[in-house]
Each structure stands twice: as C-alpha cells, then as structure tokens.
Protein backbone atom coordinates (compact mmCIF):
# COMPACT_ATOMS: atom_id res chain seq x y z
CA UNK A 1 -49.45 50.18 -18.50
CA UNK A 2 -46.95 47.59 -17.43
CA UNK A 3 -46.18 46.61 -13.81
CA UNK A 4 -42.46 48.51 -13.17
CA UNK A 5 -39.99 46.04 -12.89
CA UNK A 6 -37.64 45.42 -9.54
CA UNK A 7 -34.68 47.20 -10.98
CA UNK A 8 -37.21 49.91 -12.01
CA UNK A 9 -38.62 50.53 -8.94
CA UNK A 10 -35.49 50.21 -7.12
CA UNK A 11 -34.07 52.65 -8.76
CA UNK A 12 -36.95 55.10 -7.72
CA UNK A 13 -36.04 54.53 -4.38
CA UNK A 14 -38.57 52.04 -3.45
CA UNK A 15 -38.29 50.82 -0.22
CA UNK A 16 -39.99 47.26 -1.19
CA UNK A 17 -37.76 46.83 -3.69
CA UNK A 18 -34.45 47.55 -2.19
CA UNK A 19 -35.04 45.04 0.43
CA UNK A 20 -36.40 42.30 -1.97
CA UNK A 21 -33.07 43.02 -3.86
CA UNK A 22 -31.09 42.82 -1.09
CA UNK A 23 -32.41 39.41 0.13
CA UNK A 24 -32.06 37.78 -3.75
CA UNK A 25 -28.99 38.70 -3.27
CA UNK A 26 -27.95 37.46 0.43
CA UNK A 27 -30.33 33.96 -1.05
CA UNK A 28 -27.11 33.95 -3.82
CA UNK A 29 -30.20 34.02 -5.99
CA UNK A 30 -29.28 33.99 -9.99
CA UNK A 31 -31.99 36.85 -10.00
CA UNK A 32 -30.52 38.74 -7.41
CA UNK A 33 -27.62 38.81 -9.68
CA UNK A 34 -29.15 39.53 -12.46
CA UNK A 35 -30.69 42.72 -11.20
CA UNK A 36 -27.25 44.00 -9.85
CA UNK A 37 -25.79 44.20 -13.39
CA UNK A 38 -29.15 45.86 -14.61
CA UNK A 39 -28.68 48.63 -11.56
CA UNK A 40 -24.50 48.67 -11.76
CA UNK A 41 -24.40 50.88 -14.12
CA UNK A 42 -26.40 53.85 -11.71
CA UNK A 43 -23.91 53.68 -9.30
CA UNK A 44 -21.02 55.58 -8.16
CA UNK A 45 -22.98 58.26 -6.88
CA UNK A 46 -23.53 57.53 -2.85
CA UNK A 47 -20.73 58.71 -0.24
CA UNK A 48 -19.18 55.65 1.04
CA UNK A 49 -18.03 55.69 4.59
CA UNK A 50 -16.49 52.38 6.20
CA UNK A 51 -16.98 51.97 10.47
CA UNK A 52 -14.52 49.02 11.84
CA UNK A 53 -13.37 48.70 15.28
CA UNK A 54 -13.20 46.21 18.36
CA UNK A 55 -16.25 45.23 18.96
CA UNK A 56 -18.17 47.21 21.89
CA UNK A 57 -16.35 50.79 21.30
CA UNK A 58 -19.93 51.56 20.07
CA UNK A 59 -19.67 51.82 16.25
CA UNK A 60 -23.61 50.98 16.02
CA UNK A 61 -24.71 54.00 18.30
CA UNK A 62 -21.94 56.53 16.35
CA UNK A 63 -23.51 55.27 13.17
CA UNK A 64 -27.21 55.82 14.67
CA UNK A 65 -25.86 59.55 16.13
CA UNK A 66 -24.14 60.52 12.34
CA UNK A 67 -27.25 59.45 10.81
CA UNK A 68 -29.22 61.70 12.31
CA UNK A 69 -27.31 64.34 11.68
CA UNK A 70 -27.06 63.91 8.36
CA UNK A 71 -30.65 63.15 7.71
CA UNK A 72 -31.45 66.97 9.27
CA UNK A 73 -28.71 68.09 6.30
CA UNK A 74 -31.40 66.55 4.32
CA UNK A 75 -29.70 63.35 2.80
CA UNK A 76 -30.64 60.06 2.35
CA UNK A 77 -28.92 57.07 4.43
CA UNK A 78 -27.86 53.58 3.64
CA UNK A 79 -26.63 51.21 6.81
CA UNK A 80 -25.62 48.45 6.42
CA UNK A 81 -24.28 46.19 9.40
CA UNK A 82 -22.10 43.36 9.06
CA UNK A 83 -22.78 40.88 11.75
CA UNK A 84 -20.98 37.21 12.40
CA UNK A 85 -22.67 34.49 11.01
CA UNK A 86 -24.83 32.13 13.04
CA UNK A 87 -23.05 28.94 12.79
CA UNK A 88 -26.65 27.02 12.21
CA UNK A 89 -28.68 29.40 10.02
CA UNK A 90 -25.85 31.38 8.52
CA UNK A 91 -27.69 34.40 8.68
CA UNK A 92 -26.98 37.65 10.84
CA UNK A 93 -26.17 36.76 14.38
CA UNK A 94 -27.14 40.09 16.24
CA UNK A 95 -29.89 41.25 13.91
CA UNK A 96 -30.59 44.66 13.23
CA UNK A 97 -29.12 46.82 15.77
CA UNK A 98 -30.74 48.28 18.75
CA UNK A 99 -29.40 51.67 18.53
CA UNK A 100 -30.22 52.42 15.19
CA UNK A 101 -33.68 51.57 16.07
CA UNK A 102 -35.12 55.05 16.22
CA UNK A 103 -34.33 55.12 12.01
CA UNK A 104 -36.36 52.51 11.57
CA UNK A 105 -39.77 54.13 10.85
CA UNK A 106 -37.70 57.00 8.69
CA UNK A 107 -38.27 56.61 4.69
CA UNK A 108 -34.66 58.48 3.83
CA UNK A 109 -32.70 55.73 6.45
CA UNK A 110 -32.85 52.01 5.01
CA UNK A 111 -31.10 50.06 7.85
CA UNK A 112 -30.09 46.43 6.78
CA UNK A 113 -28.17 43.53 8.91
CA UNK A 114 -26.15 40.94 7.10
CA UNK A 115 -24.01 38.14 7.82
CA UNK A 116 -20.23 38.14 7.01
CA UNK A 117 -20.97 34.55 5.90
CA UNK A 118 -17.82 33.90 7.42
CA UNK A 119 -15.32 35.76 5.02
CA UNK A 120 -12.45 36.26 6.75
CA UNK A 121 -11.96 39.99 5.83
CA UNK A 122 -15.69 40.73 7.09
CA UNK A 123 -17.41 41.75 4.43
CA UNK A 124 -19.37 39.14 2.09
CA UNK A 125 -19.86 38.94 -1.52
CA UNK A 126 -23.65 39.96 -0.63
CA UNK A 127 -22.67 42.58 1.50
CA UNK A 128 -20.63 44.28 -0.93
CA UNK A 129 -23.42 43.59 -3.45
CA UNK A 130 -26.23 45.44 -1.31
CA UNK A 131 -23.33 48.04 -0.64
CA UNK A 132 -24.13 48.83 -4.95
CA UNK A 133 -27.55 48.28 -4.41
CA UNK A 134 -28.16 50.91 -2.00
CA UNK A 135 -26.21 53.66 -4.31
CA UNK A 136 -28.56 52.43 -6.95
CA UNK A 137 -31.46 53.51 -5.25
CA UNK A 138 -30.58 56.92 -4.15
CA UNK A 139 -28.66 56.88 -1.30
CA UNK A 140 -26.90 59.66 -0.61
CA UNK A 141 -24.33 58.31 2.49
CA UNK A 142 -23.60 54.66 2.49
CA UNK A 143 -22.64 53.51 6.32
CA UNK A 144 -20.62 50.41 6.27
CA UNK A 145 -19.95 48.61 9.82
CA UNK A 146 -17.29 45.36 9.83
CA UNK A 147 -17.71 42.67 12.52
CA UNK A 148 -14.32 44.15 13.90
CA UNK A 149 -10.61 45.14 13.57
CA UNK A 150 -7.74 42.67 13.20
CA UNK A 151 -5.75 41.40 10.86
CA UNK A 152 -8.27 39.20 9.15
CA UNK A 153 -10.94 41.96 9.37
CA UNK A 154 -9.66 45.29 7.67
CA UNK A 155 -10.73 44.47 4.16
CA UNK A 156 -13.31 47.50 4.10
CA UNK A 157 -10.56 49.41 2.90
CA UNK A 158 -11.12 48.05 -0.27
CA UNK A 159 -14.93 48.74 -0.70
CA UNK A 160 -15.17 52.65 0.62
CA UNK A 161 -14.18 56.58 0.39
CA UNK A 162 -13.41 57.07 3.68
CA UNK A 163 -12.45 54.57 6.39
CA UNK A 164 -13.50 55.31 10.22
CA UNK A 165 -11.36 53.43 12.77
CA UNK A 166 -13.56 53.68 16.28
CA UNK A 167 -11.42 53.16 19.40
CA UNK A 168 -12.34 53.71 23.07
CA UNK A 169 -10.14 54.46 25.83
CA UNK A 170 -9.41 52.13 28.85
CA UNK A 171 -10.48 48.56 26.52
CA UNK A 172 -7.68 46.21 25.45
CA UNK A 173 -9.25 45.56 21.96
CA UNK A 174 -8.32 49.09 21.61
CA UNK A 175 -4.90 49.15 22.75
CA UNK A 176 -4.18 46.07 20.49
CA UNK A 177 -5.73 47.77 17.45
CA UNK A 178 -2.52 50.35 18.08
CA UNK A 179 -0.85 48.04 16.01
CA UNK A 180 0.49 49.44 12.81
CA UNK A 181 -1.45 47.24 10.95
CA UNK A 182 -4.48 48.68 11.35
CA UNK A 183 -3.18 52.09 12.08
CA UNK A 184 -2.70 52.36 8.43
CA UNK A 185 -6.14 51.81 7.44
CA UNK A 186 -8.45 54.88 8.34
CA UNK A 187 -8.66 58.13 7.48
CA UNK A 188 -10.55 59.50 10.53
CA UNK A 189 -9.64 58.29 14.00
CA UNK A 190 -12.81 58.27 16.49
CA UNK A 191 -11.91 58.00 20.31
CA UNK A 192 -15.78 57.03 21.10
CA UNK A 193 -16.88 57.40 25.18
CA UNK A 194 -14.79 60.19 25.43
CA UNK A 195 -15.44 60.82 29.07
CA UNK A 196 -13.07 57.90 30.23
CA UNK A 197 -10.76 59.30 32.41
CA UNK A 198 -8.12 57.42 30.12
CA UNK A 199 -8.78 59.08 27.01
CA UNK A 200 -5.71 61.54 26.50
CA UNK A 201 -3.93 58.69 27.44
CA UNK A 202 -4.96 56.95 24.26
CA UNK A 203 -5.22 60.08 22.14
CA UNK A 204 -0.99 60.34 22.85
CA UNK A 205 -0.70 56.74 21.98
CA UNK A 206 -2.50 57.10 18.57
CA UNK A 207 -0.60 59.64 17.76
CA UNK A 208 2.91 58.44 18.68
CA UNK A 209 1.84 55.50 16.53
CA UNK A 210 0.63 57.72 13.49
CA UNK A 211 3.86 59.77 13.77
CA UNK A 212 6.17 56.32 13.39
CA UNK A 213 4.05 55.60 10.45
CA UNK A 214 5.62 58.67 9.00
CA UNK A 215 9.37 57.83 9.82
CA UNK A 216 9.96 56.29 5.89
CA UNK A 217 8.30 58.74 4.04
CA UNK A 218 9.76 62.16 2.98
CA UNK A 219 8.61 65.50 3.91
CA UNK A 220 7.06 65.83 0.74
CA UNK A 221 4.74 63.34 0.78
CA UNK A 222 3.86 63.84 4.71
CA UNK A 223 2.92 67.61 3.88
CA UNK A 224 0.98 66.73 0.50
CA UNK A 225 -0.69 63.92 2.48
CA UNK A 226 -4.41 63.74 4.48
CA UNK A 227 -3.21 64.17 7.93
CA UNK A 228 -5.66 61.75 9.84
CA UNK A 229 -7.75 63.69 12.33
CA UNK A 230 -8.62 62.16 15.89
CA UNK A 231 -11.92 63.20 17.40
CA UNK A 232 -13.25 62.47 20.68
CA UNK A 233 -17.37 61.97 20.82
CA UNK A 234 -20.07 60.69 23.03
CA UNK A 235 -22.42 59.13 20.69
CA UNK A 236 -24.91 58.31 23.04
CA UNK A 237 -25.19 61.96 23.99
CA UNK A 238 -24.08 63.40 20.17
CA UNK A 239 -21.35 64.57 21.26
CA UNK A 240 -18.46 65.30 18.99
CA UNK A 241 -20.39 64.57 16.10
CA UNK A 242 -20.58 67.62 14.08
CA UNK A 243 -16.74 67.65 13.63
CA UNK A 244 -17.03 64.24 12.62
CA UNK A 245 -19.07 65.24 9.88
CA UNK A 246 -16.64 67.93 9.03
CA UNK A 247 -13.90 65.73 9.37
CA UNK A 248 -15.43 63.33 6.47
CA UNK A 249 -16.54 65.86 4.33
CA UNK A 250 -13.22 67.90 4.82
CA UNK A 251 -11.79 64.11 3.83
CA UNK A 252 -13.69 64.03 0.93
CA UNK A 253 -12.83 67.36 -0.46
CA UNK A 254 -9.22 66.30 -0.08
CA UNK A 255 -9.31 62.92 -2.16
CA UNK A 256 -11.38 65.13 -4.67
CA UNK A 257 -9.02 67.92 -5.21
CA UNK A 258 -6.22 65.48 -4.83
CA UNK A 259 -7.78 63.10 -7.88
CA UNK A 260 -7.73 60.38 -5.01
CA UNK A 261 -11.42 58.90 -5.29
CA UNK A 262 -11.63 57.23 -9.17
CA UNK A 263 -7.74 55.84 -7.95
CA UNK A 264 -9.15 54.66 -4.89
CA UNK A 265 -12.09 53.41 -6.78
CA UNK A 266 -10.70 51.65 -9.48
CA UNK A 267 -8.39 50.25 -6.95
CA UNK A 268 -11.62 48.99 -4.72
CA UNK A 269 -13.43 47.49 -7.80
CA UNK A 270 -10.35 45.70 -8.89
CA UNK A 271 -9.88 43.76 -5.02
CA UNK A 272 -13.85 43.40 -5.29
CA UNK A 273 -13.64 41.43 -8.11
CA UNK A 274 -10.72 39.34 -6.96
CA UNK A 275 -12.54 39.27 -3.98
CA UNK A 276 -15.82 37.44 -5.90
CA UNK A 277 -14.02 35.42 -7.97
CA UNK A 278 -11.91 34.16 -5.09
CA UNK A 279 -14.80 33.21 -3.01
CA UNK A 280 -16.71 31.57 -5.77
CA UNK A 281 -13.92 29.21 -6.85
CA UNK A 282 -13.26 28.38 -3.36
CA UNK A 283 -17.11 26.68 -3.52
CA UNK A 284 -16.79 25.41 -6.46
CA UNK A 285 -13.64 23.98 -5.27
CA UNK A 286 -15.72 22.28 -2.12
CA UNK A 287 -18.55 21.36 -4.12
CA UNK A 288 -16.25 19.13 -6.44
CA UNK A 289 -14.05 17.70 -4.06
CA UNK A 290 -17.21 16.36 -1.65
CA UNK A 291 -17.24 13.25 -3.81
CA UNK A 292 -13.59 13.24 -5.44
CA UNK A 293 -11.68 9.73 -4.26
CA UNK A 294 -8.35 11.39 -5.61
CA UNK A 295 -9.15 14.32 -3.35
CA UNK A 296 -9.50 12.28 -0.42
CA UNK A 297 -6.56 10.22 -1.42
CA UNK A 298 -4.19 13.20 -1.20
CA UNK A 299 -6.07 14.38 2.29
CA UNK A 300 -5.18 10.93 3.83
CA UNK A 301 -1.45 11.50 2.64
CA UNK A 302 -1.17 15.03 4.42
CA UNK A 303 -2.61 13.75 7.56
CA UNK A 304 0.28 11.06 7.21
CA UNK A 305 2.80 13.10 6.87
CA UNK A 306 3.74 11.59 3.28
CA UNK A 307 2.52 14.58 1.29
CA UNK A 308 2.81 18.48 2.43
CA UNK A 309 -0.91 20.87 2.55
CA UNK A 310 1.33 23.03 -0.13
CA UNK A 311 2.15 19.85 -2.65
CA UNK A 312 -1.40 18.82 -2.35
CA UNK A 313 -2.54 21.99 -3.13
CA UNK A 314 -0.62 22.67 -6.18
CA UNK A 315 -1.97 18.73 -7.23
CA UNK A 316 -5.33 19.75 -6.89
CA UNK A 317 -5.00 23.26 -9.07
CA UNK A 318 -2.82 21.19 -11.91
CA UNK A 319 -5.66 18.56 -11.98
CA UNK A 320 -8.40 21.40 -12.39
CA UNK A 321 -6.08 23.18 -15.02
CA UNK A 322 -6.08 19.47 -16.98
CA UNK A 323 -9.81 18.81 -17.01
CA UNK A 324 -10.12 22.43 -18.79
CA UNK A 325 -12.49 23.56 -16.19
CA UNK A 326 -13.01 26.48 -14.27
CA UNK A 327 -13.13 26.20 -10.52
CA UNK A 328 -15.08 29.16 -10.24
C-alpha cells in the first residue's frame, strides 16, 4: 500500500501533518498552497471564535481556561495565536504562550504561534490559511487571538463566527478601546480580572457606549438583533467561564436561526480574498520596483515636492495596467 499523502493524513487528524502544513504554509511554500486547495473543500465545519483586545487583559489565559472547558465537553481545539513579528527573523515574537502550556501534551488541543508578518489588520495571509487548515483536520472550536485592538487591528471580524472583545477594568488600553470603533465589532463582551475594584465602573461604561450604538437604528431592528452580553471572569481561577461558553453557543444558535452564519461567511471569504490578493500585489509591487529607474525617478519627485504620493501612485498603477501585467 501507498504512503498516505499530507493532505490525507491531515485530514485524519494527524498531528504531524497539521503542523508540517502549517509551516509550508507560514514558509509561503508553493506546496503549502497546494495542499490548502486539496483540504479547502473539507472545511466549514469548525466553530470559529475570534479573541482581540489590548494587549495584557489576559486573552491567552481566557483562551487556555475555555479550552479546557470545552475539551471536558469532549471537543477538539484549534489555537492559534497571532503574535508581532520579530523585526529580524519575521517569525512569532512571543512564541507559544505560557498559559496555554498545560494543552500542550493534549492530542484534541493543537496550539500554534504565528507572526502577523506585519499586516496591519493582524492577521496574515498564513494565519488565515492555518485558520482552514485546522477545520480541515477535525477541529471542532477554532480559537483565534489578534496582536490587539485598534483601528488597524480589528480585521478578525472578517475571518470568524463569533468575535470576543476582552477588556479589563482599571487599564487605559481598555478605556480607549470604548471607542465606537471597536465597540461595534464583538459579539460577546469579556470584562477579564473581574475582581478590580473598578470593574462596575467599566461594565456602566460599556454599556452606555453599546446603548449610543443603538441611537440610529429602529426598534425593530434593536429587538430582532443579538443583544451583546458582558461577562465578568477570572481566567486564572475559571471563573466566569461557563457562561462564557453559554454566551457563544447561545450566539451561535442565534446567527443559526437567524440565517446569519453562510451571510457572515460569504461575507468573510469575500474580504479574505481581497485580503490575499491585496497583500500579494503589494509584493509583487516591491519586488518590481527594487530595480525600476522610473520608479525611483517619481520617488525623488515626491520627496521634492514636484509630484504628490497620490499622482505617483496612480503613475505607477497606469504603467502596470500598460505593460499588461498583473501586479499580483
């Protein structure tokens, strides 16, 4: 008999081979590739749940404490954590976190750290790759975790179910994450280290902010709407963690029932793809203009003020358009 092939074995949940795929694909490997559009079409299937947050409210230990608990429900876990980039190897600056460390030695929790590569929305064209990958190979929950929360960094709500916004009282990453911006992402609140003796405080504040999200919409569509649930935990001491689980699979029954998760779906694979293709022609863009005189011709005129960054711009897309080639 034949040796099973990677996609073959990944797709029987091997361990081995999940990992392997996962690095072809980090590598940008043309393999790596390759073996995502053999798997894509055994996907769909996982539970996708998105984590961002300021850094430090402790997203990595609430992930670590939900994991558990849903690996004694007897379902499989995917992690994967989205670190910054080290600016010399480019690979995952923290490494794979310390407080999901007692997972590590379980076969139903496949922990994986990966750099954001510097996208500016967090995630990475191999993150969101591995993201298929691990639905591919049988697993049942899919934990996502962004570098952070800001305006740059809230593209996860493009790539999952059910977003998770993870605040903690008495921090001023928090306070500026208040902003309606980013209020409008999730679809469960989390005030993590609940015992702060400002957490009511905060609890008011998010939901002040939540109810002026609500001022230009009418009553119809506030009553036939998720309202967004706020739950205090203590991860560390599991805490508050069985209503989170309630409050995602309550969360899930509601997009269901509602028809929400093939809209929200198609609507993620559609910004994935621009997503890709974006990123791709933005090298391909760099790789060509490393040696192009005409390129540096036009940089010399912005930097003396005799040509605006838009004109030049537009010059440089026309010229691509001309040649006939792609830039991505």
């Amino acid at each position: 008999m034949t040796e099973p092939s990677l996609a073959q074995r990944l797709l029987n949940g091997d361990r081995r081979a999940l990992a392997r795929a996962i690095t072809l694909v980090e590598d940008n490997r043309p393999e790596g590739w390759d073996l995502v559009r053999e798997v894509y079409p055994h996907t769909g299937r996982a539970e996708v749940v998105g984590f961002t947050g300021p850094p430090g409210v402790g997203k990595s230990t609430l992930i670590g404490a939900l994991t558990k608990a849903r690996r004694q429900a007897g379902r499989t876990v995917g992690v994967l954590s989205i670190d910054p980039s080290s600016p010399f190897t480019h690979g995952a600056l923290l490494g794979d976190r310390i407080r999901l460390s007692e997972h590590f030695l379980d076969q139903g929790v496949f922990i994986r750290s990966m750099a954001n590569r510097g996208a500016l929305g967090g995630l990475s064209e191999a993150a969101l790759q591995a993201a298929l990958l691990l639905d591919a190979a049988g697993r049942q929950d899919v934990f996502v975790e962004t570098v952070g929360v800001g305006q740059a960094e809230i593209d996860i709500i493009d790539h999952a179910d059910t977003i998770v916004l993870v605040l903690m009282p008495g921090s001023g990453d928090s306070i500026q994450a208040l902003k309606a911006g980013v209020m409008e992402i999730p679809d469960v609140i989390v005030v993590n280290k609940a015992d702060h003796p400002l957490t009511d405080t905060m609890i008011r504040e998010i939901r002040g902010v939540l109810s002026l999200a609500n001022v230009d919409r009418t009553a119809e569509e506030v009553r036939g709407s998720w309202r967004v649930p706020i739950i205090k935990t203590e991860a560390t001491l599991g805490h508050g963690i069985d209503e989170l689980v309630d409050s995602l699979r309550e969360h899930r029954a509601h997009i269901l029932a509602a028809g929400q998760l093939q809209e929200r779906r198609r609507r993620n694979l559609h910004n994935e793809v621009l997503a890709i293709a974006t990123a791709r022609m933005r090298r391909r863009l760099e790789q060509d203009l490393q040696k192009d005189d005409e390129f540096k011709r036009l940089l010399a005129e912005v930097v003396e003020r005799r040509l605006d960054p838009a004109s030049a711009a537009s010059t440089l897309l026309e010229r691509a358009a001309l040649r006939g080639q792609p830039v991505g």
